[in-house]
Protein backbone atom coordinates (compact mmCIF):
# COMPACT_ATOMS: atom_id res chain seq x y z
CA UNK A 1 -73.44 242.91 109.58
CA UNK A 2 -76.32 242.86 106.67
CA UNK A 3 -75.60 240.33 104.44
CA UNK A 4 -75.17 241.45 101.07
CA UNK A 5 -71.97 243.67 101.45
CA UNK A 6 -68.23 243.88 101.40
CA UNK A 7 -65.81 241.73 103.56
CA UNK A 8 -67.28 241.66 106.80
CA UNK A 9 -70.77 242.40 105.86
CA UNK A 10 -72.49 238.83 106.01
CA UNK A 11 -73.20 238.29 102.36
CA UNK A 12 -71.34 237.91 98.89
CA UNK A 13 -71.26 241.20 96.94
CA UNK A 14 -69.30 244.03 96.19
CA UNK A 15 -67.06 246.17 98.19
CA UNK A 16 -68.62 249.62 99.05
CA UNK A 17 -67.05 252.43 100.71
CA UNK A 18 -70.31 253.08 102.67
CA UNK A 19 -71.29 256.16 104.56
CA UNK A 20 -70.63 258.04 107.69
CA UNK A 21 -72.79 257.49 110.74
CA UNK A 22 -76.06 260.27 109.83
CA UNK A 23 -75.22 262.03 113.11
CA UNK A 24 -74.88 261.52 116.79
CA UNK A 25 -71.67 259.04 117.30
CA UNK A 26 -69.55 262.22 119.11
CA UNK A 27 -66.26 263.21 117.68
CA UNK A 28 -65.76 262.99 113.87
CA UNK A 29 -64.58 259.85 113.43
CA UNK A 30 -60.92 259.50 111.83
CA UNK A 31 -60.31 258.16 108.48
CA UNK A 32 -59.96 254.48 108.79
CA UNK A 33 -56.88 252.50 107.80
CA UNK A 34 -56.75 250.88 104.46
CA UNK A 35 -54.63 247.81 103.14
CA UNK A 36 -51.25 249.40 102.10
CA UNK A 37 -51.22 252.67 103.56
CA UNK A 38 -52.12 254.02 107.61
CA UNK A 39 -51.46 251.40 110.09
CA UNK A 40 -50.78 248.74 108.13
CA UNK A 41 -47.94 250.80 107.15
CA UNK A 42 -46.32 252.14 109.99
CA UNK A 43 -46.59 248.59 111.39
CA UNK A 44 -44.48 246.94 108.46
CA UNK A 45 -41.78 249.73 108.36
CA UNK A 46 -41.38 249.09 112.68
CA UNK A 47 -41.31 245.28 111.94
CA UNK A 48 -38.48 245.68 109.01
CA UNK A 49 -36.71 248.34 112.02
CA UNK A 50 -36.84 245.44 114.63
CA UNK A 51 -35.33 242.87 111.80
CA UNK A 52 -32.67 244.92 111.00
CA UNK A 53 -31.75 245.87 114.60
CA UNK A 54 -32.25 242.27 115.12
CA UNK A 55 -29.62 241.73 112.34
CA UNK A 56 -31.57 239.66 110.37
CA UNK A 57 -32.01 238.85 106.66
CA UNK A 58 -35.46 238.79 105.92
CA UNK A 59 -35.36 234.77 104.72
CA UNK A 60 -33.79 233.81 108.19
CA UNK A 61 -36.54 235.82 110.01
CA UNK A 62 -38.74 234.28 108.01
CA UNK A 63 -37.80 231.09 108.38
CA UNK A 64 -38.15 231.89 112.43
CA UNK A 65 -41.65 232.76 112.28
CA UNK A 66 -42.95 229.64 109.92
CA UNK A 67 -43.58 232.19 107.40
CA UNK A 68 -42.36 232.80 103.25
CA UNK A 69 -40.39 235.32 102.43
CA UNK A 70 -42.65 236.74 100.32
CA UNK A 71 -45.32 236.64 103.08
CA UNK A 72 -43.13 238.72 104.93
CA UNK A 73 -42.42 241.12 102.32
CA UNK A 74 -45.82 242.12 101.72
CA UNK A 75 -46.36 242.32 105.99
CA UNK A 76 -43.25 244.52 105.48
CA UNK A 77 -44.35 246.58 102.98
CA UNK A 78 -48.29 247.12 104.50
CA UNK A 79 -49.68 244.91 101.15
CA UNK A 80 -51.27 242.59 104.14
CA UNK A 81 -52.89 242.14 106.98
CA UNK A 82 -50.76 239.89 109.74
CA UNK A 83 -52.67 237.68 111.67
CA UNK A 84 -52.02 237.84 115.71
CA UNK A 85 -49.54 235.11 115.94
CA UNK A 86 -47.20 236.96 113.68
CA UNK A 87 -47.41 239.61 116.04
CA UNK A 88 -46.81 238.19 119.35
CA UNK A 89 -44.14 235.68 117.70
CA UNK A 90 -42.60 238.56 115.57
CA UNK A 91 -41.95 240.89 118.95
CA UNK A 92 -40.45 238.05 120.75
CA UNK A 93 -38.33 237.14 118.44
CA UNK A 94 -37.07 240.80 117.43
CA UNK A 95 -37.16 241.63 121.03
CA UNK A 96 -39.39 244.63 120.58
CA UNK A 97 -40.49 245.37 123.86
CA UNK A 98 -44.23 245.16 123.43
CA UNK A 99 -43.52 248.07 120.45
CA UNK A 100 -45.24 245.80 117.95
CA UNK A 101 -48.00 244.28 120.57
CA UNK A 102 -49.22 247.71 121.22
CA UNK A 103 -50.24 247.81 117.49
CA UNK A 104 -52.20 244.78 117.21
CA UNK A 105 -55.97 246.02 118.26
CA UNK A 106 -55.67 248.38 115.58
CA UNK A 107 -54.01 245.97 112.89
CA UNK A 108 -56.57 243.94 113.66
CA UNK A 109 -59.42 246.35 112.66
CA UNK A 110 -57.61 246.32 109.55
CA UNK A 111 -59.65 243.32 109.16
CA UNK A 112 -62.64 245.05 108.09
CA UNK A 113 -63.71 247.21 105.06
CA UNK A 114 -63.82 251.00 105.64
CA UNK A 115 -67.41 251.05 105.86
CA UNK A 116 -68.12 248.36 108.31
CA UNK A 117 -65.12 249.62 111.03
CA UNK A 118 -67.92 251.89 112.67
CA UNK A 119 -70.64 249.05 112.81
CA UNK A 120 -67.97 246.64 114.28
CA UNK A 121 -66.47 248.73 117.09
CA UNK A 122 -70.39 249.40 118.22
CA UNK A 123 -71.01 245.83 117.58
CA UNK A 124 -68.18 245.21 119.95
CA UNK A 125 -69.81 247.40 122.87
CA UNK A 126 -73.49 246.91 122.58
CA UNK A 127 -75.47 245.55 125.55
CA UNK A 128 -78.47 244.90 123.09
CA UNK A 129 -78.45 243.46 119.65
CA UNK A 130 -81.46 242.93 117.14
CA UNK A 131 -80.91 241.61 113.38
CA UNK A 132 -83.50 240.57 111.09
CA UNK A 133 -82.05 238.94 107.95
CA UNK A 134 -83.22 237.87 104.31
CA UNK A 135 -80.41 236.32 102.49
CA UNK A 136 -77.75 234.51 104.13
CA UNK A 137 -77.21 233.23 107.76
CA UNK A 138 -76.17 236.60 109.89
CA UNK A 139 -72.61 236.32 110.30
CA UNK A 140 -72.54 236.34 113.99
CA UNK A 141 -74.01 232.85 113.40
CA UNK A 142 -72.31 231.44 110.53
CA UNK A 143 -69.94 228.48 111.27
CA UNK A 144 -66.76 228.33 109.58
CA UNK A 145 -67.45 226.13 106.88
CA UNK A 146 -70.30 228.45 105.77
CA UNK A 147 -68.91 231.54 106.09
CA UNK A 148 -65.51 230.10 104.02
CA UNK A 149 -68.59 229.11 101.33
CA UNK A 150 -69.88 233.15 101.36
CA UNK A 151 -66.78 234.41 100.47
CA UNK A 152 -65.60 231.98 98.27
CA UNK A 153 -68.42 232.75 96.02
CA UNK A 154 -68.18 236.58 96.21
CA UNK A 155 -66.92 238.10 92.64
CA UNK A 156 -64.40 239.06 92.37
CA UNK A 157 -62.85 236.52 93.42
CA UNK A 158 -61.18 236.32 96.52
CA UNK A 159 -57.31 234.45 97.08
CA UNK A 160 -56.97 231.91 99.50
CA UNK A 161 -55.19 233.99 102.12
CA UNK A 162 -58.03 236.55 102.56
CA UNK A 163 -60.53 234.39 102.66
CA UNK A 164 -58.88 232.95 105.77
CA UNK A 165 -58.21 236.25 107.28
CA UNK A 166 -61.96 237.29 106.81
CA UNK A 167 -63.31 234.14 108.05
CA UNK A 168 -61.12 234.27 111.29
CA UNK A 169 -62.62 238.50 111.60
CA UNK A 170 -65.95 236.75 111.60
CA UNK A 171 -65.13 234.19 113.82
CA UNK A 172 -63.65 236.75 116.38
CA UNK A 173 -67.10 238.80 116.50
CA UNK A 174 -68.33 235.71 117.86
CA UNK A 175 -67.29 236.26 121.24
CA UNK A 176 -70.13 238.53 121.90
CA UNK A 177 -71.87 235.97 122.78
CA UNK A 178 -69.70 234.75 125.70
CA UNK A 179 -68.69 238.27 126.43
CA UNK A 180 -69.65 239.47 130.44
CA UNK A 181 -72.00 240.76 130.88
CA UNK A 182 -74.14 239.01 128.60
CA UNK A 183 -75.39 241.08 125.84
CA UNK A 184 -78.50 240.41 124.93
CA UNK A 185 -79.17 239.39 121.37
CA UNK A 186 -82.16 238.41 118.80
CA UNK A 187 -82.64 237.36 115.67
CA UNK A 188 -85.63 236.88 112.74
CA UNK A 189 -84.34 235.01 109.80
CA UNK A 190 -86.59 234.47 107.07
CA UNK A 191 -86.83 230.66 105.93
CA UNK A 192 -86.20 231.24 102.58
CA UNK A 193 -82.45 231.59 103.90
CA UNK A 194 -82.50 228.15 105.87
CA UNK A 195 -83.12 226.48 102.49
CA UNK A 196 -80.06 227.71 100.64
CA UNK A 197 -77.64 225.20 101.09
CA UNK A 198 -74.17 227.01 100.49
CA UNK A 199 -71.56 225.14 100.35
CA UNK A 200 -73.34 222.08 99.98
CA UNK A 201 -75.53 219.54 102.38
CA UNK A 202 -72.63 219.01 105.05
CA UNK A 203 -72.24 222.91 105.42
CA UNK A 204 -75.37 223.54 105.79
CA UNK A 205 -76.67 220.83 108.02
CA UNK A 206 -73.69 221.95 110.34
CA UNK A 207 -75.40 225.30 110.28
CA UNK A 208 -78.64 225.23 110.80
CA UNK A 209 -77.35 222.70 114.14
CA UNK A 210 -75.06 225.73 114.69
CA UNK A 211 -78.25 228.03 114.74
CA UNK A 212 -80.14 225.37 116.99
CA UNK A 213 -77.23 225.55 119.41
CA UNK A 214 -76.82 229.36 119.55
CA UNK A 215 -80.30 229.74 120.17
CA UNK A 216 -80.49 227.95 123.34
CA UNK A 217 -78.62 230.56 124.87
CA UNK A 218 -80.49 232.18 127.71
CA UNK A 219 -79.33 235.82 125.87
CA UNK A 220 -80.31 234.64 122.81
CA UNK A 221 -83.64 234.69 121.28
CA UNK A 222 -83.79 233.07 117.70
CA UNK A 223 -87.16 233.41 115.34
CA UNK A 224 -87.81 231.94 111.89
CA UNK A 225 -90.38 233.62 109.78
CA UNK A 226 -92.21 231.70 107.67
CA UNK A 227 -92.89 231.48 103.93
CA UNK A 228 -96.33 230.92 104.05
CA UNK A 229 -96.88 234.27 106.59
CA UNK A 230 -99.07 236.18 104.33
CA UNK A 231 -98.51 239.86 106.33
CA UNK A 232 -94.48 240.68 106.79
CA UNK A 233 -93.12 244.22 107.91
CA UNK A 234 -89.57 243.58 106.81
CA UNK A 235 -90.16 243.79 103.00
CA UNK A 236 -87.72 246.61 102.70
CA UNK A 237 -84.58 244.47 103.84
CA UNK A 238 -82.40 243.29 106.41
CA UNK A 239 -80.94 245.81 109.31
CA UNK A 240 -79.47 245.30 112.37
CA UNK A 241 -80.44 247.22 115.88
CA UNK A 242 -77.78 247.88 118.53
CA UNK A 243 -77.61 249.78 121.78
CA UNK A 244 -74.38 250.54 123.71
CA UNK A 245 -73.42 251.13 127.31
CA UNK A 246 -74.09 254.28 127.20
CA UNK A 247 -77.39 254.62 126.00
CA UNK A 248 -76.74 254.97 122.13
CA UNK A 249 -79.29 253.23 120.25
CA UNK A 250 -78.05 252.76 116.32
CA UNK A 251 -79.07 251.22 113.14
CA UNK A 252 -77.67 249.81 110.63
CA UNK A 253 -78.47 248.87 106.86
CA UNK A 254 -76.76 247.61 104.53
CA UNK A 255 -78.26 247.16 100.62
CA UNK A 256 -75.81 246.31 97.43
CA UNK A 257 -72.94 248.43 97.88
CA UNK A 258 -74.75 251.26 100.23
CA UNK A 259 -74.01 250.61 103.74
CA UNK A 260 -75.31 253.32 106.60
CA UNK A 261 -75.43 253.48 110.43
CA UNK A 262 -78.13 255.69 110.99
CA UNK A 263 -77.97 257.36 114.70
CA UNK A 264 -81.19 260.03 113.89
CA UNK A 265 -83.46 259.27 116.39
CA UNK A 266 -86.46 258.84 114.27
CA UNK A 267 -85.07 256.90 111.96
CA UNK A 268 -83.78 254.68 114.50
CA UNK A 269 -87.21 254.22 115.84
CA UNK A 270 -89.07 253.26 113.04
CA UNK A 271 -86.55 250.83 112.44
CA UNK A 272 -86.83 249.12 116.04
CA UNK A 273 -90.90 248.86 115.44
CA UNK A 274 -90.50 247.55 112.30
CA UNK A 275 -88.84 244.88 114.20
CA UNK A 276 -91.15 244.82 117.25
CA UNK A 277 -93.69 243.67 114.19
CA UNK A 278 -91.16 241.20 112.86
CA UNK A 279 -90.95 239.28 116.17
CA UNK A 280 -94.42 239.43 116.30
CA UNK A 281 -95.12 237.79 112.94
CA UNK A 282 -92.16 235.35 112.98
CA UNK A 283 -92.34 231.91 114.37
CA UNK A 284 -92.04 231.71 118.10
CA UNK A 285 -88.13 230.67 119.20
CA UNK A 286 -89.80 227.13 120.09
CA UNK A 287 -91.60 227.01 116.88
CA UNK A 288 -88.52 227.95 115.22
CA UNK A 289 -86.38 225.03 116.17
CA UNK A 290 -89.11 223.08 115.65
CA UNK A 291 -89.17 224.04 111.79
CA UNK A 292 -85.10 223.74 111.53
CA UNK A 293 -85.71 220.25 113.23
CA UNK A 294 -87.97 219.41 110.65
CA UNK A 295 -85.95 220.42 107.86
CA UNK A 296 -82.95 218.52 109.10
CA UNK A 297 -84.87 215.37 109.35
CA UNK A 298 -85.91 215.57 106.17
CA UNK A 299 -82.59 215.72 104.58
């Protein structure tokens, strides 16, 4: 969600492990699945079962699915993440009885770094949502162009495949802002970020139109602060705000490899007038797209 960390944080830099929630999230939360070992796992060894009940060598399965053998292999062996439509073809075709659906909500969380699994599943369920960012475009905004561009020029470098995978996890966080009932979301991006132009002048004119559009929303509020403000309260970094359903009001921050949902009331509370002051010193949302208009037209 910040955008300087890991695979689904929003940025380019290294992978952290990241913290536990400070307090307050209930139950202790279980040790998340990692690449090659935990779900991943127990859903390769139950898709070699079905094969082999199926009485198929793994080539001609394969070769069913649109897939390599080697692809397979590594799905087999929990070395990689399968996308969705290997799932839903892979239990129609092995005739597994939904054994291999039922997995696919928590394959899919596989998606994400350790760290971030906590901050997606709230992400997922909050009613409110508040992010203030400083180096790249948030990405819950981020088009897929640009967010291919982010992780194509993390270090180390990332291989083709993932890159797709993680794009398509950021892409799927999208829906919050279709989801019913509307959540309501903000955002305060500084300008310095609507400058960069990763992944060159296409990419990032079909972002900040991508920002434009999002922003219209009637649940969306989108604010620009400006270079020349000369008093800003966010000099400490980006964070993101969330409430749930239920009342839970989070933060999170995120700042090289250190990533930390902080549930501490106080803490959370300085956080959310930090960004009260934000909005307040930013750009109004119609002087906003004004500025992103103007920097479009003078491309």
């Amino acid at each position: 969600m910040s955008e300087l960390t890991g695979v689904e944080s929003d940025g380019a830099s290294g992978l952290g492990e990241g913290r536990q929630p400070e307090s307050g999230l209930g139950a202790e939360p279980e040790p998340p699945p990692e690449v090659g070992s935990g779900i991943l796992r127990v859903f390769g060894r139950q898709l070699k079962r079905f094969r082999l009940r199926a009485g198929l060598e793994r080539p001609e399965f394969a070769s069913m699915v649109g897939y390599s053998v080697s692809t397979i292999a590594a799905y087999e062996q929990g070395r990689r993440i399968p996308p969705p439509r290997l799932i839903d073809q892979a239990d129609e075709v092995l005739d597994a009885g939904g054994v291999l659906l039922e997995m696919k909500e928590e394959v899919a969380k596989a998606q994400y770094p350790a760290f971030f699994r906590d901050a997606a599943r709230l992400e997922a369920e909050a009613v409110e949502l508040h992010a203030y960012d400083t180096h790249v475009v948030k990405g819950l905004l981020q088009t897929p162009d640009y967010a291919r561009a982010v992780f194509r020029m993390w270090r180390p470098l990332l291989d083709e495949e993932t890159i797709e995978q993680r794009v398509a996890a950021r892409l799927a966080r999208q829906e919050i802002f279709t989801s019913r009932p509307l959540t309501h979301l903000s955002f305060v991006i500084e300008e310095a970020v609507l400058h960069k132009r990763l992944g060159g002048g296409q990419v990032w004119r079909g972002q900040l139109e991508q920002i434009m559009l999002i922003g219209q929303a009637r649940n969306v509020d989108m604010q620009v602060m400006p270079l020349r403000r000369e008093e800003h309260a966010g000099l400490a970094g980006p964070f993101t705000l969330m409430e749930t359903k239920d009342g839970r009001r989070i933060a999170y921050t995120e700042v090289q490899s250190d990533s930390r949902l902080h549930t501490e009331r106080a803490r959370v509370r300085e956080l959310e007038a930090t960004y009260g002051t934000l909005r307040a010193q930013a750009l109004t949302p119609q002087e906003s797209v004004a500025l992103i208009e103007k920097l479009l037209r003078e491309e």
